[in-house]
PDB file of N, CA and C in Angstrom:
ATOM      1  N   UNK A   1       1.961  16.324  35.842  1.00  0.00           N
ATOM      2  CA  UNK A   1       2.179  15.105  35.082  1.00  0.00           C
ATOM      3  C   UNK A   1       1.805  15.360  33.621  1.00  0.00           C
ATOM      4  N   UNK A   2       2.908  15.081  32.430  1.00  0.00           N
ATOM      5  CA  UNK A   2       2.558  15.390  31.499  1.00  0.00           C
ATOM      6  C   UNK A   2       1.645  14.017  30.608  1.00  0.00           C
ATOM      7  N   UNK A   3       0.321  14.494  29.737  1.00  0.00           N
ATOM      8  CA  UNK A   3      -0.288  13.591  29.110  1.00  0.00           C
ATOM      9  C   UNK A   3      -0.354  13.316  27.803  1.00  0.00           C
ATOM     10  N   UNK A   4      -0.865  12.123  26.946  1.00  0.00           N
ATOM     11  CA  UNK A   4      -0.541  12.302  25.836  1.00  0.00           C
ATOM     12  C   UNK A   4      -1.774  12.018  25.602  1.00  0.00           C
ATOM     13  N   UNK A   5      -2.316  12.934  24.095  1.00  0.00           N
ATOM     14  CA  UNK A   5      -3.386  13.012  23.492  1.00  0.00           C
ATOM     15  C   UNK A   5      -3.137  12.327  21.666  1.00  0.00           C
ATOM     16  N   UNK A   6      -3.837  11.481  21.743  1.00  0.00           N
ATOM     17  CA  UNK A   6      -3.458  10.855  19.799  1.00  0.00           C
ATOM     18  C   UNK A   6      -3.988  12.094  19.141  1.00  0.00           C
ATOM     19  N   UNK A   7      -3.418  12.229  18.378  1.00  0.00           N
ATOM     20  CA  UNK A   7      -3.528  13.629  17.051  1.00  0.00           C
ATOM     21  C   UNK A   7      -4.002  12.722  15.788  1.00  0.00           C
ATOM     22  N   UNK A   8      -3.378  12.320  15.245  1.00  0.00           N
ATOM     23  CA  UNK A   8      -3.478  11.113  13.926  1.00  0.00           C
ATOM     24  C   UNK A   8      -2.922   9.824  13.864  1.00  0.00           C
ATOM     25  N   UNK A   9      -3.772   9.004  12.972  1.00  0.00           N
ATOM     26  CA  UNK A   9      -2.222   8.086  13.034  1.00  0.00           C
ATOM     27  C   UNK A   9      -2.458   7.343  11.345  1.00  0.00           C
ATOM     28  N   UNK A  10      -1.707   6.557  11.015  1.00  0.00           N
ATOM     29  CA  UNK A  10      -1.189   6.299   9.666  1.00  0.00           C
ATOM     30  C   UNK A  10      -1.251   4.623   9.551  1.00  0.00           C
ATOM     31  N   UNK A  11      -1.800   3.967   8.352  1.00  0.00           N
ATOM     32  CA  UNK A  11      -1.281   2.894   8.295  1.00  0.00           C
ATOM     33  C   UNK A  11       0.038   2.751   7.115  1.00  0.00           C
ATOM     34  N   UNK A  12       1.408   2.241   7.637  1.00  0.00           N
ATOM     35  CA  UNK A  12       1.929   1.889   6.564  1.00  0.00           C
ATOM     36  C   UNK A  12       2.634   0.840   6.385  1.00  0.00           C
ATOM     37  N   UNK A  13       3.455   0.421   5.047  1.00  0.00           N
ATOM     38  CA  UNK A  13       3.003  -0.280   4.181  1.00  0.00           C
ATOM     39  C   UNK A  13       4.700  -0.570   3.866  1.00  0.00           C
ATOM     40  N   UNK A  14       5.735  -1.624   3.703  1.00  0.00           N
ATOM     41  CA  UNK A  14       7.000  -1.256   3.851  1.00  0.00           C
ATOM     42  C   UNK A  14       7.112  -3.034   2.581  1.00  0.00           C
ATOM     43  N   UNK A  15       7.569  -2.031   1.705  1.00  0.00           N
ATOM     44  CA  UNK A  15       7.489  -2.947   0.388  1.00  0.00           C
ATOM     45  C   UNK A  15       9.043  -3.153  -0.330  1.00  0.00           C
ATOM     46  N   UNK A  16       8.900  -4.646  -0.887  1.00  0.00           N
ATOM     47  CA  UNK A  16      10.435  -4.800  -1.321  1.00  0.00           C
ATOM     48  C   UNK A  16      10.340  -3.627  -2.535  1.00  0.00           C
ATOM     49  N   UNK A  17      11.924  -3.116  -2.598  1.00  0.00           N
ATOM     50  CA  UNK A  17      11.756  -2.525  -4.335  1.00  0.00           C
ATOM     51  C   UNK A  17      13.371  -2.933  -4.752  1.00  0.00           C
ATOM     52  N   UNK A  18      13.382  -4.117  -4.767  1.00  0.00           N
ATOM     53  CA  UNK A  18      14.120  -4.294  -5.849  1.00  0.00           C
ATOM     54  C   UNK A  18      15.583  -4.750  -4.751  1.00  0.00           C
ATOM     55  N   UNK A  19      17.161  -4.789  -5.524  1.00  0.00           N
ATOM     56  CA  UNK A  19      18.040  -5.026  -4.941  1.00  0.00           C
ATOM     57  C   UNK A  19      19.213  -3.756  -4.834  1.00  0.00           C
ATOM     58  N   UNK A  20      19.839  -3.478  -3.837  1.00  0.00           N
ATOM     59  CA  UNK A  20      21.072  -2.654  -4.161  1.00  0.00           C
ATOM     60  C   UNK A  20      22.223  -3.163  -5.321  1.00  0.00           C
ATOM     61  N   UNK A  21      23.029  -2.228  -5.260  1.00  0.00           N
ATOM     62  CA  UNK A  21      24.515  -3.358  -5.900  1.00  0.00           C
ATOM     63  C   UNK A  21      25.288  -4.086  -5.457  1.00  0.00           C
ATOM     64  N   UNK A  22      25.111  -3.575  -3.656  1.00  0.00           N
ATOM     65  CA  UNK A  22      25.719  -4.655  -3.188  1.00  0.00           C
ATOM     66  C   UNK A  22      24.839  -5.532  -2.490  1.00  0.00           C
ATOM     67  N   UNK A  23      23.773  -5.762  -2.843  1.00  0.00           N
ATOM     68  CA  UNK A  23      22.893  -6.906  -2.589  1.00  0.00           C
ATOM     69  C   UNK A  23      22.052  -6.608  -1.132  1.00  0.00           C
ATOM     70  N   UNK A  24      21.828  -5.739  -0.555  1.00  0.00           N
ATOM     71  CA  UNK A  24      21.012  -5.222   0.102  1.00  0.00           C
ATOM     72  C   UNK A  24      19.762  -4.817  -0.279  1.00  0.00           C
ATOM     73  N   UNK A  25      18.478  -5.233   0.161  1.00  0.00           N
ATOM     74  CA  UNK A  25      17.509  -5.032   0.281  1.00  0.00           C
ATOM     75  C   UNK A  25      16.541  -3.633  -0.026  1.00  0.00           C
ATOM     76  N   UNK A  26      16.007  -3.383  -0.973  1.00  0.00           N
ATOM     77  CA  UNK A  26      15.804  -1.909  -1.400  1.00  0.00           C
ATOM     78  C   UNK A  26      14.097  -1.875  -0.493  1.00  0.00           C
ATOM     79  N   UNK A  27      13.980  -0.329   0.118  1.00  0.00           N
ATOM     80  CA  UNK A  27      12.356  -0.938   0.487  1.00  0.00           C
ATOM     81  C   UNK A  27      11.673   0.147  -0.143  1.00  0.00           C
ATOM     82  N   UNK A  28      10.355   0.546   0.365  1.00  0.00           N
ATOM     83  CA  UNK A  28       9.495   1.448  -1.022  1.00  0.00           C
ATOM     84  C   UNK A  28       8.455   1.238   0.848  1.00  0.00           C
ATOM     85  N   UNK A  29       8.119   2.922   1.446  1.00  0.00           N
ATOM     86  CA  UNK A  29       7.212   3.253   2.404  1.00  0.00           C
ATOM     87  C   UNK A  29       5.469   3.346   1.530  1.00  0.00           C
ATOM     88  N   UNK A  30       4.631   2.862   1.838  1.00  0.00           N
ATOM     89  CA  UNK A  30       3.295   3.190   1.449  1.00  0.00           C
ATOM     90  C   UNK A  30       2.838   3.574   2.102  1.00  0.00           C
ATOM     91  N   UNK A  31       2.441   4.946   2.785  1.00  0.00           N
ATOM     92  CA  UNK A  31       1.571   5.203   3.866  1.00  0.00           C
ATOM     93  C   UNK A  31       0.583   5.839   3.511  1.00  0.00           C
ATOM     94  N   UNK A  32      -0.645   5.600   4.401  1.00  0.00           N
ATOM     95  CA  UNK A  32      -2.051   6.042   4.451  1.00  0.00           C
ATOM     96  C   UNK A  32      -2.760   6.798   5.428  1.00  0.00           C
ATOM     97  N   UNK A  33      -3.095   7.826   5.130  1.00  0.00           N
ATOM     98  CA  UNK A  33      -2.734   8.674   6.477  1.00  0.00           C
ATOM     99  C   UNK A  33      -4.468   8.725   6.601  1.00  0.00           C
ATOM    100  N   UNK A  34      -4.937   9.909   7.857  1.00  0.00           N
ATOM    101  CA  UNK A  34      -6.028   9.415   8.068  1.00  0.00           C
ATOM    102  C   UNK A  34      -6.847   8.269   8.796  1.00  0.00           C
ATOM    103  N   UNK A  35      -6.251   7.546   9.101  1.00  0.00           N
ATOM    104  CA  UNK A  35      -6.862   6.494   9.833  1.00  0.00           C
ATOM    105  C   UNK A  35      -7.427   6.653  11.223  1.00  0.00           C
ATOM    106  N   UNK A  36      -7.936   6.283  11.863  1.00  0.00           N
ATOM    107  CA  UNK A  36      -8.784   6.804  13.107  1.00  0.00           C
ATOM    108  C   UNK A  36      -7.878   6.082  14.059  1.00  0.00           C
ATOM    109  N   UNK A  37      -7.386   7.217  15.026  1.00  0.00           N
ATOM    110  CA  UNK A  37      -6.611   6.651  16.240  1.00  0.00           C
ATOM    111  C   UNK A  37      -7.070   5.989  17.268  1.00  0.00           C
ATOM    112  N   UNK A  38      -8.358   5.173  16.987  1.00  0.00           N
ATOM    113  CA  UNK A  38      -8.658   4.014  17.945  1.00  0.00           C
ATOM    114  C   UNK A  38      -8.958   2.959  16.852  1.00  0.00           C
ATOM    115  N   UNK A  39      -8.396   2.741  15.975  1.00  0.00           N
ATOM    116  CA  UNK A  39      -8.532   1.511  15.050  1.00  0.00           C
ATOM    117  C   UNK A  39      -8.283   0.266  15.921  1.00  0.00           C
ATOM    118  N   UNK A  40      -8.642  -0.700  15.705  1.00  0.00           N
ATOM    119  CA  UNK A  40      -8.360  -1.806  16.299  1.00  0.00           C
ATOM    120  C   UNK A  40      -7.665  -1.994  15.599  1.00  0.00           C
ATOM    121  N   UNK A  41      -6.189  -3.446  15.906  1.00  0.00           N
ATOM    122  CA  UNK A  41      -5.257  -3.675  15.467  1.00  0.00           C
ATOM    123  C   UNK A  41      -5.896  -4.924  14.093  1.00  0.00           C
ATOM    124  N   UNK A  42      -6.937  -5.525  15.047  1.00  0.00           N
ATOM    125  CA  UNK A  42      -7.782  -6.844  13.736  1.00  0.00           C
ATOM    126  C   UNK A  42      -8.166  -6.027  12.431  1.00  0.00           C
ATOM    127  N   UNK A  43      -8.617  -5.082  12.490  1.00  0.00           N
ATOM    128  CA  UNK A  43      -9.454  -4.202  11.435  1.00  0.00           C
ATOM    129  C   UNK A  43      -8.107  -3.112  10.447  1.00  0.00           C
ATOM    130  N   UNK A  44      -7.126  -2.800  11.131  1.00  0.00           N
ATOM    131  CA  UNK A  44      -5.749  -2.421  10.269  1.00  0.00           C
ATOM    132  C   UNK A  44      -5.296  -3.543   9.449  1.00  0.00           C
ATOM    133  N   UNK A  45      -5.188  -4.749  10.065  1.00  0.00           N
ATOM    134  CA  UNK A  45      -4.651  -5.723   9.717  1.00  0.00           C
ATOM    135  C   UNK A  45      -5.709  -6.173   8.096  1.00  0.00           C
ATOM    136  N   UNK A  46      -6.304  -6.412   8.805  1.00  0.00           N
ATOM    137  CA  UNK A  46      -7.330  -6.620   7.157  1.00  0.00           C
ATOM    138  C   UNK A  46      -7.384  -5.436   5.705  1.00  0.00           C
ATOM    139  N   UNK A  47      -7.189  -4.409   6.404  1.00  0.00           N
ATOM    140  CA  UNK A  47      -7.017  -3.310   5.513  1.00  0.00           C
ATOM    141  C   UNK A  47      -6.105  -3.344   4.951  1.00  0.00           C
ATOM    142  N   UNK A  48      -4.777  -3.397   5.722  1.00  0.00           N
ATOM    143  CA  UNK A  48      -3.586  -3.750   5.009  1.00  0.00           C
ATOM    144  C   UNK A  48      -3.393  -5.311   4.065  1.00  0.00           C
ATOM    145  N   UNK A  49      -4.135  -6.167   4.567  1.00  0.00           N
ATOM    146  CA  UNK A  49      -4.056  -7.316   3.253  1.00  0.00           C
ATOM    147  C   UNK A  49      -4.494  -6.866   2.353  1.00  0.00           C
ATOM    148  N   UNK A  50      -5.524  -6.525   2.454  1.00  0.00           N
ATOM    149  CA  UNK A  50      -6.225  -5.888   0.918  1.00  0.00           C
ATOM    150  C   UNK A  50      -5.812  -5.109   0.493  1.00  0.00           C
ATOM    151  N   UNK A  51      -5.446  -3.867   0.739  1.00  0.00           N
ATOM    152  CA  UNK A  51      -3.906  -3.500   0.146  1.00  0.00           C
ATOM    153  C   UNK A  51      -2.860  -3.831  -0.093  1.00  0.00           C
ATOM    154  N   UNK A  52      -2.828  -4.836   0.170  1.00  0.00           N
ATOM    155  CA  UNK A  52      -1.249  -5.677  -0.567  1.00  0.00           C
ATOM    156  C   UNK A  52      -1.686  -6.649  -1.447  1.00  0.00           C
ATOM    157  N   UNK A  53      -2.687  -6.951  -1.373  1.00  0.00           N
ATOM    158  CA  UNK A  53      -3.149  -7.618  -2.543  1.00  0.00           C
ATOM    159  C   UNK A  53      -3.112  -6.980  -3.755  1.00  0.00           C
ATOM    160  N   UNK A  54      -3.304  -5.820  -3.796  1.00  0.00           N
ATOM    161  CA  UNK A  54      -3.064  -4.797  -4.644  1.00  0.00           C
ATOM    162  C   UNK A  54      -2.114  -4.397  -5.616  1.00  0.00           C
ATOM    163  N   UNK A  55      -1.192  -4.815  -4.586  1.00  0.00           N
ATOM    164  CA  UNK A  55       0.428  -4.578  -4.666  1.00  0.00           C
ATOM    165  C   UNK A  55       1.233  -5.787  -5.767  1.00  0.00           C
ATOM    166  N   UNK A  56       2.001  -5.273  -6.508  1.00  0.00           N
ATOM    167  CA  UNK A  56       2.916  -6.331  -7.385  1.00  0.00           C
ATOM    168  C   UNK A  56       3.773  -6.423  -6.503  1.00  0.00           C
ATOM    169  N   UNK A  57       4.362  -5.591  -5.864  1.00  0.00           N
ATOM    170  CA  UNK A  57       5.872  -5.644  -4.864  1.00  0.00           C
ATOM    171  C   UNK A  57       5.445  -6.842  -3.318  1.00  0.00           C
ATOM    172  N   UNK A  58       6.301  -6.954  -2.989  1.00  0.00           N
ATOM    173  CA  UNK A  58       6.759  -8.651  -1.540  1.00  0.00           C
ATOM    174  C   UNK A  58       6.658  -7.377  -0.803  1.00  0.00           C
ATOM    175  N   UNK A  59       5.312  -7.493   0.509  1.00  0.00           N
ATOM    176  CA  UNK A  59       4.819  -6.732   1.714  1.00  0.00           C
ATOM    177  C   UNK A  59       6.342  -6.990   2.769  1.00  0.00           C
ATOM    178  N   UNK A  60       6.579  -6.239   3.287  1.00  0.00           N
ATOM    179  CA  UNK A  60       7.984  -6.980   4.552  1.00  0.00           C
ATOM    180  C   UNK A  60       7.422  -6.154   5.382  1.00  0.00           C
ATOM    181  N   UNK A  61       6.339  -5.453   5.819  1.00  0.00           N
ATOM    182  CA  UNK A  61       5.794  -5.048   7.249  1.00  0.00           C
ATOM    183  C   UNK A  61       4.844  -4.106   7.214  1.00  0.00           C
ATOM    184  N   UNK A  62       4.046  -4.316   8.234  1.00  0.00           N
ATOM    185  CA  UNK A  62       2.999  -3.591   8.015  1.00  0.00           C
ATOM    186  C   UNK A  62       3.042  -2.750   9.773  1.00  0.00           C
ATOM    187  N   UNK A  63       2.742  -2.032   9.472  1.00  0.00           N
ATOM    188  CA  UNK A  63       2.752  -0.341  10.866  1.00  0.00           C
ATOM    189  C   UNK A  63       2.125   0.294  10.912  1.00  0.00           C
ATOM    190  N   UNK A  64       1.457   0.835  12.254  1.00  0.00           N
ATOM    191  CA  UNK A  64       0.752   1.365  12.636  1.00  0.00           C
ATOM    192  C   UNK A  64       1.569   2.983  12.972  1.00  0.00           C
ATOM    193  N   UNK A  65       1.323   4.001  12.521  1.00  0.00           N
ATOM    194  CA  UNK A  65       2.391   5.467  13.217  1.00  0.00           C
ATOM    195  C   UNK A  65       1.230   6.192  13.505  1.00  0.00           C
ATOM    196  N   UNK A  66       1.647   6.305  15.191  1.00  0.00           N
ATOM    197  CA  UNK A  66       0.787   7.451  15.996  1.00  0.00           C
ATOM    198  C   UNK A  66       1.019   8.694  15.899  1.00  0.00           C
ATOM    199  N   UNK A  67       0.649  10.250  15.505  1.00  0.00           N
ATOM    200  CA  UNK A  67       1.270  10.768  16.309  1.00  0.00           C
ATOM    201  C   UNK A  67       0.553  11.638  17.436  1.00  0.00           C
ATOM    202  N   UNK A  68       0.985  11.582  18.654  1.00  0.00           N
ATOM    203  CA  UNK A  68       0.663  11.734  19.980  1.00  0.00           C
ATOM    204  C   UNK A  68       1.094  13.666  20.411  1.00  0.00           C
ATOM    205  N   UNK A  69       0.537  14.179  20.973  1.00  0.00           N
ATOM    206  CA  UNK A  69       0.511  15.526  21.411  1.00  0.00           C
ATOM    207  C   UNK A  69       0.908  15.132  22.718  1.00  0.00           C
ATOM    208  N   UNK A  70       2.261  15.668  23.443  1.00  0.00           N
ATOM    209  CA  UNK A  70       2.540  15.751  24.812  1.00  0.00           C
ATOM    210  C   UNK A  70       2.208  16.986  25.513  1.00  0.00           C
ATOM    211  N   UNK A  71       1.352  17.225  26.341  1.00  0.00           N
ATOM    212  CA  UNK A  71       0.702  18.135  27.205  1.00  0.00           C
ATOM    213  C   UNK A  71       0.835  18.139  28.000  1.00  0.00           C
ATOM    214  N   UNK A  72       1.059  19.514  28.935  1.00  0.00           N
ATOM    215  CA  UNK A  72       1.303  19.448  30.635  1.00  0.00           C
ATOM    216  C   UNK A  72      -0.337  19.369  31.060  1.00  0.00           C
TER     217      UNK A  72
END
């Protein structure tokens, strides 16, 4: 049975930047790498406000990226 082990994981940060020409939605990734792969989701969440507080640019999502080691 193969298992998975967390390696790292990332908070990021998915910001308006602006408009296309044809009026589509431009976005701008902020990621923060480093974060401890048992973060609680309450304690990301706060981190990321305060980092967008930061921010001049409109937040449109905030993410958590694992990445996971698959092992036999």
């Amino acid at each position: 049975m193969a298992n998975a082990v967390p390696v790292s994981s990332s908070l990021v940060l998915v910001m308006e930047n602006g408009t296309s020409s044809t009026g589509r939605t431009l976005t701008k990734k902020l990621t923060f790498k480093s974060l401890k792969v048992n973060a609680v989701a309450d304690d990301i969440y706060n981190v990321a406000q305060g980092l967008i507080s930061l921010q001049e640019k409109e937040n449109l999502a905030v993410y958590k990226a694992d990445m996971v080691e698959i092992t036999e």
